[in-house]
C-alpha atoms as a PDB file:
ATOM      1  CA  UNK A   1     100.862  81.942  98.512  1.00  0.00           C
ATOM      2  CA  UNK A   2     100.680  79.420 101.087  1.00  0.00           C
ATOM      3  CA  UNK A   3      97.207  78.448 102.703  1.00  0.00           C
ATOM      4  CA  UNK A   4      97.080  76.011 105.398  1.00  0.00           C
ATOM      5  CA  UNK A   5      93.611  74.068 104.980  1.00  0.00           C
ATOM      6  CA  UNK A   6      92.201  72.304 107.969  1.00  0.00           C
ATOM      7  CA  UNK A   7      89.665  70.334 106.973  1.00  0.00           C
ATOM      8  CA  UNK A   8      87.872  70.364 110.418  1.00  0.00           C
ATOM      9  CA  UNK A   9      87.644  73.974 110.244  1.00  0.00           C
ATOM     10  CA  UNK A  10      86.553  74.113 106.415  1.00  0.00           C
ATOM     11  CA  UNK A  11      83.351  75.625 105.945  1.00  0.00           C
ATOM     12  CA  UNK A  12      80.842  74.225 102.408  1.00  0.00           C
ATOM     13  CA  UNK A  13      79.297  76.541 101.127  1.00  0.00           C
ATOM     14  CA  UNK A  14      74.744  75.350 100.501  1.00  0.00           C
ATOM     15  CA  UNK A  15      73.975  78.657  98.900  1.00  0.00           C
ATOM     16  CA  UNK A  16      74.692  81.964  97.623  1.00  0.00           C
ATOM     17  CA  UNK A  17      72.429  85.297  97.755  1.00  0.00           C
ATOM     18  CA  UNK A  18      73.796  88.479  95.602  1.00  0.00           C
ATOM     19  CA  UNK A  19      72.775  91.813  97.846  1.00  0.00           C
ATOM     20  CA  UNK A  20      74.262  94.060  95.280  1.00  0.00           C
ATOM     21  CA  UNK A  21      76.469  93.751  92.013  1.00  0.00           C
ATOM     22  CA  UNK A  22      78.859  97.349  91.369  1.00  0.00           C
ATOM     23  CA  UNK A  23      81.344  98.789  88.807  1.00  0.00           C
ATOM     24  CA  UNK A  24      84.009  97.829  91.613  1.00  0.00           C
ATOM     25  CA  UNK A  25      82.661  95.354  93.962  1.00  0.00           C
ATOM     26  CA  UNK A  26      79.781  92.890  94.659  1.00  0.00           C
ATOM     27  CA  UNK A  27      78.499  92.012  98.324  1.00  0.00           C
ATOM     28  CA  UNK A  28      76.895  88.416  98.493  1.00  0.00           C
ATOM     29  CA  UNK A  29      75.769  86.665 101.538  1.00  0.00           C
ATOM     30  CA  UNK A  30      76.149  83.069 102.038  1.00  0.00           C
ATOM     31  CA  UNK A  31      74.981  80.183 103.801  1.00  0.00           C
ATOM     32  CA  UNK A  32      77.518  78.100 105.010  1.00  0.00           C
ATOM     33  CA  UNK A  33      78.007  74.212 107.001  1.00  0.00           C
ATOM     34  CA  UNK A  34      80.637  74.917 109.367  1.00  0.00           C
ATOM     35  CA  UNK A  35      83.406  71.915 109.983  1.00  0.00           C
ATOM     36  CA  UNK A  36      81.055  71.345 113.279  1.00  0.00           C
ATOM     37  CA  UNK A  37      78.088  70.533 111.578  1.00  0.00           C
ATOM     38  CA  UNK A  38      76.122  74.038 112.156  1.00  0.00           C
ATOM     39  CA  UNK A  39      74.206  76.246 109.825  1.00  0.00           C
ATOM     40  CA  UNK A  40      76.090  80.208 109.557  1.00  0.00           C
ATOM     41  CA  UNK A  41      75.669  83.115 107.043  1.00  0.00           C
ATOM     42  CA  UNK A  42      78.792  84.978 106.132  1.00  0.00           C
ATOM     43  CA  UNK A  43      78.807  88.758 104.439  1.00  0.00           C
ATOM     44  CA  UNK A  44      81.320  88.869 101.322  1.00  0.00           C
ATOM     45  CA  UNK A  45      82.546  91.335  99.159  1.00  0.00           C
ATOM     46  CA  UNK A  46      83.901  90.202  96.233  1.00  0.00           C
ATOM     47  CA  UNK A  47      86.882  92.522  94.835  1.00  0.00           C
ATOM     48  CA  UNK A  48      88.565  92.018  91.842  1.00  0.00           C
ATOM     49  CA  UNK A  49      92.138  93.059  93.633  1.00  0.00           C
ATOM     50  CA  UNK A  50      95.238  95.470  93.106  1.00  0.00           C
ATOM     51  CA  UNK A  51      98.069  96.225  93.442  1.00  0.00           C
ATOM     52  CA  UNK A  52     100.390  98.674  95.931  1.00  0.00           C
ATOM     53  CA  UNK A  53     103.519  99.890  94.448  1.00  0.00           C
ATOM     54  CA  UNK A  54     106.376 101.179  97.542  1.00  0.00           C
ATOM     55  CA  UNK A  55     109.032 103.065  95.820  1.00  0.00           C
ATOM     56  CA  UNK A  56     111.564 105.175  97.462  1.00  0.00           C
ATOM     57  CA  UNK A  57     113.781 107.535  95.470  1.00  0.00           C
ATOM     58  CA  UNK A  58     118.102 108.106  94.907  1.00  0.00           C
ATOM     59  CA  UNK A  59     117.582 110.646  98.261  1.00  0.00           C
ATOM     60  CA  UNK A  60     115.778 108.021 100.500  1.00  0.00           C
ATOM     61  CA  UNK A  61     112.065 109.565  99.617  1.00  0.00           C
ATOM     62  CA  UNK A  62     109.188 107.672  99.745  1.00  0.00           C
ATOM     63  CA  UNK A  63     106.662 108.157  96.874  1.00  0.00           C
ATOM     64  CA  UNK A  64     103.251 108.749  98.528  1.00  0.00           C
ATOM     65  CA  UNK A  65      99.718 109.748  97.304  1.00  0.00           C
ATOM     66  CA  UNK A  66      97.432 112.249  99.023  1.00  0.00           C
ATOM     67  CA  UNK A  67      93.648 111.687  98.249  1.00  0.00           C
ATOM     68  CA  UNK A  68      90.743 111.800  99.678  1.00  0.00           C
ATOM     69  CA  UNK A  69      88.972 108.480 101.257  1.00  0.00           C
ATOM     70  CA  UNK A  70      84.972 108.553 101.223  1.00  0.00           C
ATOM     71  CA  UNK A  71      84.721 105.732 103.680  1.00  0.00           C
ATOM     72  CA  UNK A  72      86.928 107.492 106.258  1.00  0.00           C
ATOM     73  CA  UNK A  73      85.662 111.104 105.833  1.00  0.00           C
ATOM     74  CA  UNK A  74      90.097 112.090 105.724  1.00  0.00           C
ATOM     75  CA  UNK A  75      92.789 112.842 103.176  1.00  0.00           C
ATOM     76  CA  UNK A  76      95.442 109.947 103.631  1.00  0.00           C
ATOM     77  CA  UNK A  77      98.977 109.685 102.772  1.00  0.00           C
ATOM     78  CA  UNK A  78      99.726 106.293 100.772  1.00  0.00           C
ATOM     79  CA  UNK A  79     101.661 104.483  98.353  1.00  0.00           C
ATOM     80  CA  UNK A  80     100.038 104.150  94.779  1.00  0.00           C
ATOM     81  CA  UNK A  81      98.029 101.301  94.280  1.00  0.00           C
ATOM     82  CA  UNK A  82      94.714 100.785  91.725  1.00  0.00           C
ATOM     83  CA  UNK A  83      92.906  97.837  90.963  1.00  0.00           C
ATOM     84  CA  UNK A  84      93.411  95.304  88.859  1.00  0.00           C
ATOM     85  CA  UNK A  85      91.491  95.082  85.297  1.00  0.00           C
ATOM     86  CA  UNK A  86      89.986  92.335  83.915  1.00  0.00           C
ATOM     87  CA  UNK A  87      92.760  89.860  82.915  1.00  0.00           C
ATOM     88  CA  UNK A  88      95.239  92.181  83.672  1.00  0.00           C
ATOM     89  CA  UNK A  89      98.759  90.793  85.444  1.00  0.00           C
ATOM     90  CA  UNK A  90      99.478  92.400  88.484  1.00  0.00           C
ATOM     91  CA  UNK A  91     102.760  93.486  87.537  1.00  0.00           C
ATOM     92  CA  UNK A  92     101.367  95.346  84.061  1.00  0.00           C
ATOM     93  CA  UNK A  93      98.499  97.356  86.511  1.00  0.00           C
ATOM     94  CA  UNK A  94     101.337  97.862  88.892  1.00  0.00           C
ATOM     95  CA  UNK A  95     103.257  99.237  86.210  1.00  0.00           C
ATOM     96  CA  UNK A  96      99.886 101.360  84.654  1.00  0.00           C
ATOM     97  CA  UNK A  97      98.764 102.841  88.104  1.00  0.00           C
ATOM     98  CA  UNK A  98     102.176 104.299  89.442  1.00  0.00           C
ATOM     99  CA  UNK A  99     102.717 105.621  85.526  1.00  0.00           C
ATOM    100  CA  UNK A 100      99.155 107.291  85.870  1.00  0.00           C
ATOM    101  CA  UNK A 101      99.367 108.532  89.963  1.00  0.00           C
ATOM    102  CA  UNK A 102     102.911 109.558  89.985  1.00  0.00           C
ATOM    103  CA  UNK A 103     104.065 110.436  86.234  1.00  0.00           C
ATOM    104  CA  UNK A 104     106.945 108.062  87.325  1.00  0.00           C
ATOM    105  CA  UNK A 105     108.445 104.433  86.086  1.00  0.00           C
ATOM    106  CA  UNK A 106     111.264 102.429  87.379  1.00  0.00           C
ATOM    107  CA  UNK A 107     113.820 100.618  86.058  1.00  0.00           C
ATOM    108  CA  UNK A 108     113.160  97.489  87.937  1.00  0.00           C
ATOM    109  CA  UNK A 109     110.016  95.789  89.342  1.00  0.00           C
ATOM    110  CA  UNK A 110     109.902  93.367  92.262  1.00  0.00           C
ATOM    111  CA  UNK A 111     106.915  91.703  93.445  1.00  0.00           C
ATOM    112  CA  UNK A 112     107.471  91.762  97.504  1.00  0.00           C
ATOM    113  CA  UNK A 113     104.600  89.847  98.080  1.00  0.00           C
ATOM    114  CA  UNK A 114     101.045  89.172  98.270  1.00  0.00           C
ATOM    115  CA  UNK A 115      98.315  89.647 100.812  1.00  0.00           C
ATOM    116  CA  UNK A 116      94.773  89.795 101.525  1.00  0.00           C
ATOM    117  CA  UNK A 117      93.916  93.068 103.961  1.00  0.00           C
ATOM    118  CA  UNK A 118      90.424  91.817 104.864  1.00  0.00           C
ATOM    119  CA  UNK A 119      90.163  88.604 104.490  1.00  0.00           C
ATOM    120  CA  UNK A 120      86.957  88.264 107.793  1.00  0.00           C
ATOM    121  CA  UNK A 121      84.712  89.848 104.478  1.00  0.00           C
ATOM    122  CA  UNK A 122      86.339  90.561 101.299  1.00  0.00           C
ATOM    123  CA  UNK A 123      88.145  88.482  99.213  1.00  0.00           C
ATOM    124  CA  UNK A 124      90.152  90.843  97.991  1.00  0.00           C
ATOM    125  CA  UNK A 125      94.206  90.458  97.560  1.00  0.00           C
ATOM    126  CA  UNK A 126      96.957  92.764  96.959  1.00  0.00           C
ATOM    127  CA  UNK A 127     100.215  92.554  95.528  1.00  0.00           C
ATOM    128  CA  UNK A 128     102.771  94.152  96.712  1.00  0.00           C
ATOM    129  CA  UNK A 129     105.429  95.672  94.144  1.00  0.00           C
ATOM    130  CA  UNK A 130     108.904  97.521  94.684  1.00  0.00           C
ATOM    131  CA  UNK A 131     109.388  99.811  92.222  1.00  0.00           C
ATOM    132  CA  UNK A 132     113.232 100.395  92.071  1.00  0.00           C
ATOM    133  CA  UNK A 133     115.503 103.651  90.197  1.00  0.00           C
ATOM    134  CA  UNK A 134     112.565 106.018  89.738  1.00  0.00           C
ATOM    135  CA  UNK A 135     112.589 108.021  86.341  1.00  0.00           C
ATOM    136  CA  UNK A 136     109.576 110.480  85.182  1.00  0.00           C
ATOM    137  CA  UNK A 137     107.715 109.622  82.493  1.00  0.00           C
ATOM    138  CA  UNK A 138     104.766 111.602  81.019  1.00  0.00           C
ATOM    139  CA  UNK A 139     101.919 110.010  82.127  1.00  0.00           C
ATOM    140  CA  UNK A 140      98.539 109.205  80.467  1.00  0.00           C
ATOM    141  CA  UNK A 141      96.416 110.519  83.387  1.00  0.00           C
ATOM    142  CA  UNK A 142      95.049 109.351  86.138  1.00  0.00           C
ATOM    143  CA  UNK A 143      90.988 108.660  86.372  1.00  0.00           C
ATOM    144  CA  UNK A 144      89.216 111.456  85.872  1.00  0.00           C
ATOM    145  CA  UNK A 145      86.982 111.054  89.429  1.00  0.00           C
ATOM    146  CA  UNK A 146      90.381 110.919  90.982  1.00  0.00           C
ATOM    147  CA  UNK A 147      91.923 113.719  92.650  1.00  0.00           C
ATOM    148  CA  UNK A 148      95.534 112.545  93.626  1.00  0.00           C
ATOM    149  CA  UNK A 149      98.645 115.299  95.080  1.00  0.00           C
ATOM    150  CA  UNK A 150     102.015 113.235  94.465  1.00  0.00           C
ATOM    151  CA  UNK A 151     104.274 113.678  97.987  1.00  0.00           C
ATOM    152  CA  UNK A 152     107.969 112.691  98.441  1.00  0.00           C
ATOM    153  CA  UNK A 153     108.276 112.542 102.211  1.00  0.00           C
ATOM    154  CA  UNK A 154     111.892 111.370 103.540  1.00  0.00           C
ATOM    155  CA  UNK A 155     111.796 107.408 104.304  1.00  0.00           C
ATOM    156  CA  UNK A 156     112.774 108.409 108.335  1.00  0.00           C
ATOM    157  CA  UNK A 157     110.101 110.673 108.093  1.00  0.00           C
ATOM    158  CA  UNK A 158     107.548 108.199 106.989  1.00  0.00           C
ATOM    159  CA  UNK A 159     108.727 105.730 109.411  1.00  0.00           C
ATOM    160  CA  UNK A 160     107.665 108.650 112.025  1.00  0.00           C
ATOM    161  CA  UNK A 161     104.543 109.396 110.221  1.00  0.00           C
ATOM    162  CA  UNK A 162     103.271 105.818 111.171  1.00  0.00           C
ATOM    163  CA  UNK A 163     104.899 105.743 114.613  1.00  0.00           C
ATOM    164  CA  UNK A 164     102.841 108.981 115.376  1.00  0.00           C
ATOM    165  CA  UNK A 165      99.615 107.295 113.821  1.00  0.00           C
ATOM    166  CA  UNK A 166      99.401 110.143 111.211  1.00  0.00           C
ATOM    167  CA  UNK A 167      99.903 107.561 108.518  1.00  0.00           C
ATOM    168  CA  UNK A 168      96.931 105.094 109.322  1.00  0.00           C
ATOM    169  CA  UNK A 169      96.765 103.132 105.115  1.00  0.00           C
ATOM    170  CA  UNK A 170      97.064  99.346 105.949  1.00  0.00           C
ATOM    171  CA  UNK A 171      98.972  98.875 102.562  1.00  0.00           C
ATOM    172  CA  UNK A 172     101.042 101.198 103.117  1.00  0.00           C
ATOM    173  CA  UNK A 173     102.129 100.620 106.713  1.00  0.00           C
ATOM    174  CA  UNK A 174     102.657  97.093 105.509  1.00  0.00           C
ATOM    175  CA  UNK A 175     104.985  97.964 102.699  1.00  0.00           C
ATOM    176  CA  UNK A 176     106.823 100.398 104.944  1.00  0.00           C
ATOM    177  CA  UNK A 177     107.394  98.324 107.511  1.00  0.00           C
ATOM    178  CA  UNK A 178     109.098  95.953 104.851  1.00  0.00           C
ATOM    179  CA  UNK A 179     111.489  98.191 103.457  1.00  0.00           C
ATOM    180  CA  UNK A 180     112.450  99.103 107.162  1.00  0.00           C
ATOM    181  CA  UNK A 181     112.959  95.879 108.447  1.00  0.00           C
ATOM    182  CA  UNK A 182     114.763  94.905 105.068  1.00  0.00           C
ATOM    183  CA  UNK A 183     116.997  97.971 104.754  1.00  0.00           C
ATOM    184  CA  UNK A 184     115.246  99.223 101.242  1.00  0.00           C
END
């Protein structure tokens, strides 16, 4: 990943305050020097990332996931994705988290790329994975607080779907717009 530095806009970090340590993420506030000299407080949530797996089927279906989304109050159509483990590769949880949301493994993995979705508060980062010749496996399970429906919706029809703003998953709009633009 590339990351242009500038160091007139680098900001030093003169302390660090922990508002609340989770099983998923921790929020931490800190007080910062910008590159102009001034005194600033940012808001940071620490994520341990995860990965996003688009994978479109022999007919031209894209594998999506239906679950509910307790920040947004909606069910939402996306492609699978979980979080990484501790010391896990991205490409083994990518591998893990399809197998337990979709009962499904592919032949071949590609790692499209990798990208943070928030990066004005979280540092979390995602990496993006095409999963490529689809094959059912049986599947360990998913988590058992998740509640997950498996859809195959037609790749034109997905392409639609976020046209029409009735697919609204950054990840997965991303990844989409990839295999569009790239012709699978």
């Amino acid at each position: 990943m590339i990351i242009i530095k500038d160091d007139r806009l680098i900001e030093k970090t003169i302390s660090t305050n922990y508002l609340y340590r989770g099983r998923i993420i921790n929020v931490r506030q800190d007080q910062v020097k910008t590159g102009d000299d001034k005194i600033a407080f940012r808001e940071i949530v620490e994520h341990p990332g995860a990965v996003a797996i688009i994978a479109i089927d022999e007919n031209d279906q894209v594998v999506l996931v239906r679950q509910h989304r307790q920040p947004t109050g909606a069910v939402l159509y996306e492609i699978p994705a979980g979080k990484l483990e501790a010391n896990e590769e991205p490409l083994d949880c990518a591998r893990r988290e399809f197998m337990e949301e979709t009962a499904m493994d592919a032949e071949e993995w590609h790692q499209i790329f990798v990208f943070y979705p928030s990066p004005g508060f979280s540092d979390e980062i995602i990496y993006l994975f095409q999963a490529i010749g689809l094959k059912d496996v049986q599947s360990p399970g998913s988590d058992p607080d998740e509640n997950i429906e498996v859809r195959k919706i037609p790749l034109a029809k997905a392409k639609e779907m976020v046209m029409h703003g009735d697919l609204v998953d950054g990840k997965t709009i991303i990844a989409l717009q990839y295999v569009l633009l790239n012709n699978k």
